[in-house]
N, C-alpha and C. Protein backbone atom coordinates (compact mmCIF):
# COMPACT_ATOMS: atom_id res chain seq x y z
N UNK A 1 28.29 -21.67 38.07
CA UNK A 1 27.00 -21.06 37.79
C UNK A 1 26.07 -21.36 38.97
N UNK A 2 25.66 -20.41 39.61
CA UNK A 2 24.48 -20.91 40.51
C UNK A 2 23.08 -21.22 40.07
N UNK A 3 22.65 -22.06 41.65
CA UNK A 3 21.65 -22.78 40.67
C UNK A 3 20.48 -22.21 40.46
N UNK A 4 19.49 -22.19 39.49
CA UNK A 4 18.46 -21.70 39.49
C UNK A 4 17.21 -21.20 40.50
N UNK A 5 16.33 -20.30 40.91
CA UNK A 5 15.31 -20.31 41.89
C UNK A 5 14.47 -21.48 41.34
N UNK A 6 13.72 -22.01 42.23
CA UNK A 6 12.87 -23.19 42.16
C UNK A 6 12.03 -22.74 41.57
N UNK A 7 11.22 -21.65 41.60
CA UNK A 7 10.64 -21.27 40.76
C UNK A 7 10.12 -21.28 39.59
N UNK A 8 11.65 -21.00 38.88
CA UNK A 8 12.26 -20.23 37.66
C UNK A 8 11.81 -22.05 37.08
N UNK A 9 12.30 -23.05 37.87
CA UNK A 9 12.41 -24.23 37.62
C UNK A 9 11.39 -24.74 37.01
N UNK A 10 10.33 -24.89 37.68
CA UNK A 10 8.49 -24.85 37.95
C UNK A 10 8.14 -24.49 36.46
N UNK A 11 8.40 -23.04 36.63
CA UNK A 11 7.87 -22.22 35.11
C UNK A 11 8.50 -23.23 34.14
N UNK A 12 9.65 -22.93 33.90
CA UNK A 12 10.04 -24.34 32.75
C UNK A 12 9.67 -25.54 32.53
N UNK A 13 9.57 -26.25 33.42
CA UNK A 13 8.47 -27.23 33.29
C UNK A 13 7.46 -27.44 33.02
N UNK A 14 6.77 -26.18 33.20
CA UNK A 14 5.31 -26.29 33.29
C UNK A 14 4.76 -25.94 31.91
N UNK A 15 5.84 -24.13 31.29
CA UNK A 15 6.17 -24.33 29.76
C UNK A 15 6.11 -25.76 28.78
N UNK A 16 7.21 -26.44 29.59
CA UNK A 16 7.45 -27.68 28.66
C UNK A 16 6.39 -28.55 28.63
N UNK A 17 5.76 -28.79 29.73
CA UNK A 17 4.61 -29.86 29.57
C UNK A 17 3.53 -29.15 28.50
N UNK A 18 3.41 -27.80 28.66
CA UNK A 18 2.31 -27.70 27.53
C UNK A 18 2.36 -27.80 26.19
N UNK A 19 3.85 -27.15 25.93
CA UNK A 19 4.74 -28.00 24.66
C UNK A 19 4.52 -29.01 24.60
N UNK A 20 4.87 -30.24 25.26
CA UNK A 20 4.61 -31.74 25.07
C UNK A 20 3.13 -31.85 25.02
N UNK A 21 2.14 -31.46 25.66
CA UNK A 21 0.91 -32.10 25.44
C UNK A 21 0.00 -31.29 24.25
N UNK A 22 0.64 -30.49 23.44
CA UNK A 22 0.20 -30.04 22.35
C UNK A 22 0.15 -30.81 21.00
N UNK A 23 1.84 -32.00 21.28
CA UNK A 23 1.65 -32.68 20.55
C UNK A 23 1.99 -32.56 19.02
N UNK A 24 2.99 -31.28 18.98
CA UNK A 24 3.13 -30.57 17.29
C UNK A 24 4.42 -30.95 17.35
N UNK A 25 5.39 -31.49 18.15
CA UNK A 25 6.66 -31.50 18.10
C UNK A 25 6.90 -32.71 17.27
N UNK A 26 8.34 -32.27 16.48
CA UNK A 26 8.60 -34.06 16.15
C UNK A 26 9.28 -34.46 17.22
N UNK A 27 9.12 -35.94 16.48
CA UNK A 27 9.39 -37.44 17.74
C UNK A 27 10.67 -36.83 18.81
N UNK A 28 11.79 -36.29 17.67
CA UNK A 28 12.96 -36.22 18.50
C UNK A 28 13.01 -35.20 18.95
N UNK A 29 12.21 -33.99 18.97
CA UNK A 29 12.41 -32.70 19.41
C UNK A 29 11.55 -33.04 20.72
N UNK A 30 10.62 -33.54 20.70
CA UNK A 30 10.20 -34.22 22.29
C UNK A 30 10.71 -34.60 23.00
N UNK A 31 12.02 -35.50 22.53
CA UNK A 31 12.73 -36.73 23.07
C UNK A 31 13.31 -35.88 24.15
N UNK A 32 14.03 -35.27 23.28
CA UNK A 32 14.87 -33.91 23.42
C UNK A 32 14.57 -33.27 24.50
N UNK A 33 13.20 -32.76 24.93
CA UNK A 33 12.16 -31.92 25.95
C UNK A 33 11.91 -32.47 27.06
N UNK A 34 12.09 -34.25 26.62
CA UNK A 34 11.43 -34.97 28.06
C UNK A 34 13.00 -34.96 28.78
N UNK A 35 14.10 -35.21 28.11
CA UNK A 35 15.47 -35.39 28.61
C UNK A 35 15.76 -33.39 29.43
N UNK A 36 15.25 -32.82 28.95
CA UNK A 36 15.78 -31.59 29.43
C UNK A 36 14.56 -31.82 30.77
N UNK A 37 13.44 -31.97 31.23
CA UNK A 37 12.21 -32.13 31.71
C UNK A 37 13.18 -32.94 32.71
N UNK A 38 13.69 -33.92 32.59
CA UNK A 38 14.56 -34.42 33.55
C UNK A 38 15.52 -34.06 34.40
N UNK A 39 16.13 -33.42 33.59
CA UNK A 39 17.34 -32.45 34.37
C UNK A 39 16.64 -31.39 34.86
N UNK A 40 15.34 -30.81 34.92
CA UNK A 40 15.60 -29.67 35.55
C UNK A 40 14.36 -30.58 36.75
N UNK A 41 14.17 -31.49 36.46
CA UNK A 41 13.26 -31.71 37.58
C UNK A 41 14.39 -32.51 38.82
N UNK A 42 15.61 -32.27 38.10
CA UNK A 42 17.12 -33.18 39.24
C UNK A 42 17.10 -31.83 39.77
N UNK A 43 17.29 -31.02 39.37
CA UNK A 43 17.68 -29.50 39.34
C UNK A 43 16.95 -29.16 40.16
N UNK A 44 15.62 -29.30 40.44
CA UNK A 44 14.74 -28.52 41.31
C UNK A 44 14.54 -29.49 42.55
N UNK A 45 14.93 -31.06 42.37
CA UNK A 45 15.07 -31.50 43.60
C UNK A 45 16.53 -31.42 44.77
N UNK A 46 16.98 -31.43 43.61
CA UNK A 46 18.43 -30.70 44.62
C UNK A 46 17.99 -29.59 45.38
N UNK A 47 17.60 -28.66 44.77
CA UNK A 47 17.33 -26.77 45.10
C UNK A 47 16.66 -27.13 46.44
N UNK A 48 15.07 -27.61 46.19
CA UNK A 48 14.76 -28.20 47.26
C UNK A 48 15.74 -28.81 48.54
N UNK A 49 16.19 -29.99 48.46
CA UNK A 49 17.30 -30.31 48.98
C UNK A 49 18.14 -29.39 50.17
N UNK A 50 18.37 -28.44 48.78
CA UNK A 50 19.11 -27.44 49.87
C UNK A 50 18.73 -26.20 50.42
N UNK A 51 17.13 -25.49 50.58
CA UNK A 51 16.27 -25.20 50.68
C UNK A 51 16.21 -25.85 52.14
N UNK A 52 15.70 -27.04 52.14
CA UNK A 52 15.43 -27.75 53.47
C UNK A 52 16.86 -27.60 54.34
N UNK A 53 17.61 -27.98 53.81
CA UNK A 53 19.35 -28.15 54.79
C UNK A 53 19.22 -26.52 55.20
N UNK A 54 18.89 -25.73 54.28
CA UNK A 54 19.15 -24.22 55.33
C UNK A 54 18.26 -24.29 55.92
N UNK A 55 16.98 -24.45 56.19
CA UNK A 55 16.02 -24.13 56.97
C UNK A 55 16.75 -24.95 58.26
N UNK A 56 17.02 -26.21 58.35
CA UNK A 56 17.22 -27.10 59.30
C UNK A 56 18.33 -26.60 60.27
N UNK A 57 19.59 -25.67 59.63
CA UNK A 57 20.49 -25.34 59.89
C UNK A 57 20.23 -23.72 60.70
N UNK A 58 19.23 -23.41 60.70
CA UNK A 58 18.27 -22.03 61.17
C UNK A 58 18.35 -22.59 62.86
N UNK A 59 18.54 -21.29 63.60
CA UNK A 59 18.25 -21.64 64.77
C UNK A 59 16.45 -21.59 65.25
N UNK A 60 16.62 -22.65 66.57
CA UNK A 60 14.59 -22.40 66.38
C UNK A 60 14.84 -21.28 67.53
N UNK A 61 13.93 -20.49 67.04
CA UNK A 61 12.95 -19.71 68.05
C UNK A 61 12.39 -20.08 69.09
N UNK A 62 13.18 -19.12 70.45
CA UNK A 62 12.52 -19.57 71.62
C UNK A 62 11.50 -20.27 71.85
N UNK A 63 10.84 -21.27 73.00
CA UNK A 63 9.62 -21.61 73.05
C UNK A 63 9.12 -22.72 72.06
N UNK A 64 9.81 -22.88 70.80
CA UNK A 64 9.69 -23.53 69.52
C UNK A 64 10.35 -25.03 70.03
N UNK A 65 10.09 -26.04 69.96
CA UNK A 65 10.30 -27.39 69.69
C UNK A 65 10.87 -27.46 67.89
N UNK A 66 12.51 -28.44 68.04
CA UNK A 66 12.93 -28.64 66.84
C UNK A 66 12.16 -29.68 66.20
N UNK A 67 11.84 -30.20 64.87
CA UNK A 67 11.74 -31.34 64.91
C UNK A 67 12.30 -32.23 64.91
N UNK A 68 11.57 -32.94 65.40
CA UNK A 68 12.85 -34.71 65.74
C UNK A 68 12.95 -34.28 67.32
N UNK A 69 12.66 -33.76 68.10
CA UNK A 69 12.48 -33.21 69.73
C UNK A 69 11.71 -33.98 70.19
């Protein structure tokens, strides 16, 4: 399965936090929300992750200094 746009990631989270700070959930259906809240925030740091590795892997543009140069 590929992985999600970072985006897509963001929105879910951001869904979920307003879920959580509404405060109507029971105990374990939260529990539940903060554990998924976790995985997609692994999820979106990976994406990131590899986000950066392609950019890095980009050739620079004439005239352009890499960083770390």
């Amino acid at each position: 399965m590929p992985p999600e746009p970072l985006e897509r990631l963001i929105e879910r989270l951001e869904r979920a936090a307003v879920t959580l700070r509404a405060g109507e959930l029971p105990a374990d259906r939260a529990a539940a929300l903060v554990e998924e809240c976790a995985r997609l925030a692994i999820e979106a740091g990976a994406e990131l992750d590899r986000q950066v590795r392609a950019a890095d892997a980009e050739p620079v543009p004439a005239g352009q200094l890499a960083l770390g140069s």
